[in-house]
N, C-alpha and C. Protein backbone atom coordinates (compact mmCIF):
# COMPACT_ATOMS: atom_id res chain seq x y z
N UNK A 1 -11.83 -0.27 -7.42
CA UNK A 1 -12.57 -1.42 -6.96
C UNK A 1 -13.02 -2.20 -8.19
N UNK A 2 -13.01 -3.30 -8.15
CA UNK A 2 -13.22 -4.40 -9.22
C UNK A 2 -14.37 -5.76 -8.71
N UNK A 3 -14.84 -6.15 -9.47
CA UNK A 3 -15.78 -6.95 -9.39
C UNK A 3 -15.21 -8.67 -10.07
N UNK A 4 -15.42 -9.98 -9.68
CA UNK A 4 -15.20 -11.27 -9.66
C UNK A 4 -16.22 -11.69 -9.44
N UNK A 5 -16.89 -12.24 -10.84
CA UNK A 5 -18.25 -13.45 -10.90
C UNK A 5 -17.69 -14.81 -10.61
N UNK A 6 -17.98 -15.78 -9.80
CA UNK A 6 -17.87 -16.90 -9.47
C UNK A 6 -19.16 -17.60 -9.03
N UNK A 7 -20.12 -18.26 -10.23
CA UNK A 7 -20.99 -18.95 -10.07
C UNK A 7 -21.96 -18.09 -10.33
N UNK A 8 -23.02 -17.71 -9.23
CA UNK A 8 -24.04 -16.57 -9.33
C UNK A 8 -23.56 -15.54 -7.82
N UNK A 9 -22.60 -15.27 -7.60
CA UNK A 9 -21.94 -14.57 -6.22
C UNK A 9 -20.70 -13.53 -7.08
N UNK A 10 -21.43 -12.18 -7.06
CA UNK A 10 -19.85 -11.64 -7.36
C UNK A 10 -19.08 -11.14 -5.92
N UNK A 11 -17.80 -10.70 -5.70
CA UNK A 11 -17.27 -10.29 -4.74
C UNK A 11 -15.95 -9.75 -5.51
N UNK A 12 -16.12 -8.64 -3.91
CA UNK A 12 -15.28 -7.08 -4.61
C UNK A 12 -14.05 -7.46 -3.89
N UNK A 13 -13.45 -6.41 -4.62
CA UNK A 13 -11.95 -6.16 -4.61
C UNK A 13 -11.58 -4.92 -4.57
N UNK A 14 -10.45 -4.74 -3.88
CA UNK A 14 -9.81 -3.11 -4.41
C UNK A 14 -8.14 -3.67 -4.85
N UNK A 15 -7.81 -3.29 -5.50
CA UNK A 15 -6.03 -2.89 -5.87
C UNK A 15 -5.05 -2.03 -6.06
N UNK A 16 -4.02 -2.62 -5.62
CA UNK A 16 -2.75 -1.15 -5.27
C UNK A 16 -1.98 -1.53 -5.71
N UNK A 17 -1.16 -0.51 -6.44
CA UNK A 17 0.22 -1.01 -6.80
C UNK A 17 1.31 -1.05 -5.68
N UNK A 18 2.25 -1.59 -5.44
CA UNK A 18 3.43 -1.81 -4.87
C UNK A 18 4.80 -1.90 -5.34
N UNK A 19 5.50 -0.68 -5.23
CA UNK A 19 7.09 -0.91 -5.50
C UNK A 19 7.98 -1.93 -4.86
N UNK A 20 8.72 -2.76 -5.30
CA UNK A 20 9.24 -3.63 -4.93
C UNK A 20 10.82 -3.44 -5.50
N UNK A 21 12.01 -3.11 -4.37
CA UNK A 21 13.14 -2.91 -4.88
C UNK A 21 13.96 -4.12 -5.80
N UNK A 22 14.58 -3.73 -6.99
CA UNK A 22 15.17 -5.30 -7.94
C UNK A 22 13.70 -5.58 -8.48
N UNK A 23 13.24 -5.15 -8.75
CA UNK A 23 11.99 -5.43 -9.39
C UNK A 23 11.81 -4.47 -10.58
N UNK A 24 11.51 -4.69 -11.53
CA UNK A 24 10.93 -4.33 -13.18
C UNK A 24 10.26 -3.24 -12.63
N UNK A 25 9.12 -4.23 -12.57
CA UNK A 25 7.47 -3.92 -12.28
C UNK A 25 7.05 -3.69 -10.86
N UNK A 26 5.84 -2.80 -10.77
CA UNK A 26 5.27 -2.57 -9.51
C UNK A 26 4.92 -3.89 -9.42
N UNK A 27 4.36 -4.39 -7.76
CA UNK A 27 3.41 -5.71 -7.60
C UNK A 27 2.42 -5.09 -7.26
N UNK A 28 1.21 -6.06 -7.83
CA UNK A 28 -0.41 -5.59 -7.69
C UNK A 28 -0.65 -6.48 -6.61
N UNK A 29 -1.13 -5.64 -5.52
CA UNK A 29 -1.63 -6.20 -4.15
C UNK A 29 -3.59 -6.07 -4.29
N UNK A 30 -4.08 -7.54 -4.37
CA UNK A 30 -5.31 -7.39 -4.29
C UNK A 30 -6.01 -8.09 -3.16
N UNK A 31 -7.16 -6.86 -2.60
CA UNK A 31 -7.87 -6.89 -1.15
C UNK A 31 -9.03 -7.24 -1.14
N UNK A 32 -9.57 -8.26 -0.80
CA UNK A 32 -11.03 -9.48 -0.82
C UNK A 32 -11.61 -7.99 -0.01
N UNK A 33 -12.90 -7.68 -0.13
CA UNK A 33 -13.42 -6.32 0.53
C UNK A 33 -14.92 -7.65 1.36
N UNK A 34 -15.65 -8.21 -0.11
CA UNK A 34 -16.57 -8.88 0.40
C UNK A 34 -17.04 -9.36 -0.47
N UNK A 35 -18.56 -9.52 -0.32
CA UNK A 35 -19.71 -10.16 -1.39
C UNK A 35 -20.59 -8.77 -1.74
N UNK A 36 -20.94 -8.78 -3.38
CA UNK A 36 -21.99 -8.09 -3.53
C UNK A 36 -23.22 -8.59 -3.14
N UNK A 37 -24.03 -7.96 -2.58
CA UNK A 37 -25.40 -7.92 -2.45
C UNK A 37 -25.98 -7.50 -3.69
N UNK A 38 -26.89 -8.46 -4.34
CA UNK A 38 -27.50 -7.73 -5.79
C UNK A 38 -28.27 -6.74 -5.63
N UNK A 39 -29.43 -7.27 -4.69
CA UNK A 39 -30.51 -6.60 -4.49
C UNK A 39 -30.47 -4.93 -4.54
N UNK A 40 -29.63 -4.82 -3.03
CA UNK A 40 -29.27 -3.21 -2.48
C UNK A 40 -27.87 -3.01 -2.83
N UNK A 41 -26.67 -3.78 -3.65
CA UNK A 41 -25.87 -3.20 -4.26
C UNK A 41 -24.32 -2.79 -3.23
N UNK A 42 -25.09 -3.09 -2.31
CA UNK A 42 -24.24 -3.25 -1.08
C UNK A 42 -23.26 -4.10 -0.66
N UNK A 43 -22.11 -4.16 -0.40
CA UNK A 43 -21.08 -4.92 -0.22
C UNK A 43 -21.03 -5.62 1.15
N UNK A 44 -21.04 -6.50 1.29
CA UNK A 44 -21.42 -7.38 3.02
C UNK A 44 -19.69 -7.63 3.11
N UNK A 45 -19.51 -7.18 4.65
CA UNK A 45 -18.09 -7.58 4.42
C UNK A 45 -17.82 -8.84 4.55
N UNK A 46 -15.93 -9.27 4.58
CA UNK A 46 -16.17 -10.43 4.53
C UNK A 46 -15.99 -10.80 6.37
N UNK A 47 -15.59 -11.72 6.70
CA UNK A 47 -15.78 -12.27 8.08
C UNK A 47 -14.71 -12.32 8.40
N UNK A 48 -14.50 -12.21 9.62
CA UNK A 48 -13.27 -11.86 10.59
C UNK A 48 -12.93 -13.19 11.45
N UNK A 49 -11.71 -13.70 11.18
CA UNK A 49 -11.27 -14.80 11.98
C UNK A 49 -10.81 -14.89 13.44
N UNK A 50 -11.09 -15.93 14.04
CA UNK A 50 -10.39 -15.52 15.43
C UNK A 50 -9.03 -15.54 15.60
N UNK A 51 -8.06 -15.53 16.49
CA UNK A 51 -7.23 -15.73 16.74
C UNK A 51 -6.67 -17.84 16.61
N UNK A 52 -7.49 -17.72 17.22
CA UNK A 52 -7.50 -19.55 17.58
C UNK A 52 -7.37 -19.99 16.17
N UNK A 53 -8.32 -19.78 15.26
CA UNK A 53 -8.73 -20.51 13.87
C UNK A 53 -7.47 -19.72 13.53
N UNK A 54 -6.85 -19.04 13.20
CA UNK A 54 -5.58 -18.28 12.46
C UNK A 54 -4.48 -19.36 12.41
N UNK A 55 -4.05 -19.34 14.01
CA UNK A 55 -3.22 -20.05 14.41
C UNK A 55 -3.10 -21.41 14.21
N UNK A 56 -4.87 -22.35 14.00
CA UNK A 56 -4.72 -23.43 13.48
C UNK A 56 -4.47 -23.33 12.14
N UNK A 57 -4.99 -22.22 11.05
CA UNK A 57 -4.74 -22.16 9.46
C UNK A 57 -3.15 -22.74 9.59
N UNK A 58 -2.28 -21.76 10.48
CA UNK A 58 -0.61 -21.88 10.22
C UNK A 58 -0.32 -22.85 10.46
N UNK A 59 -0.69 -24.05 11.86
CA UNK A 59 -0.09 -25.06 11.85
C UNK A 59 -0.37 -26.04 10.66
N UNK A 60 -1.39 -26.00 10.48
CA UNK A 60 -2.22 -27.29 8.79
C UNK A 60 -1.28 -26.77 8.12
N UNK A 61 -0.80 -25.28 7.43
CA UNK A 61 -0.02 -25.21 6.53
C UNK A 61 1.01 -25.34 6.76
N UNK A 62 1.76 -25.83 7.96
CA UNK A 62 3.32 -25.44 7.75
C UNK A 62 3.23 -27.53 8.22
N UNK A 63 2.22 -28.16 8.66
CA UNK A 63 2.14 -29.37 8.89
C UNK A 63 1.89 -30.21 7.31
N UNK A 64 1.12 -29.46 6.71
CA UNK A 64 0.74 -29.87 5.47
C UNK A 64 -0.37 -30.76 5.59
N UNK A 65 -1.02 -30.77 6.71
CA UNK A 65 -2.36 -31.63 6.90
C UNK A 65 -3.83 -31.38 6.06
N UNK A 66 -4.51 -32.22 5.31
CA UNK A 66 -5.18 -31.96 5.02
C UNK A 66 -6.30 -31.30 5.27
């Protein structure tokens, strides 16, 4: 697990390696876990999307809409 300061908010991570066939190198797969909590040190997870909002992420990206 790894830590990312951005501003005054850090948020965790974990990472795995991944074999990838025709490939050199493993690929490093990295997993958003959440936000640190300073106070209690505690990790808040992050938030869970609906279905609906998903499905609009894909159309904006494959539409290219701003």
């Amino acid at each position: 697990m790894f830590y990312v300061q951005r501003g005054k908010k850090r948020y965790a991570y974990t990472s795995t390696s991944v074999y990838e066939p025709g490939s050199k190198y493993p690929k490093t797969v990295n997993e958003y876990l959440g936000i640190l909590d300073e106070n209690t040190g505690k990790i808040i997870p992050k938030k869970k999307r609906s279905k609906k909002s998903l499905i609009l992420l894909k159309l904006m990206r494959l539409k290219k809409i701003p």
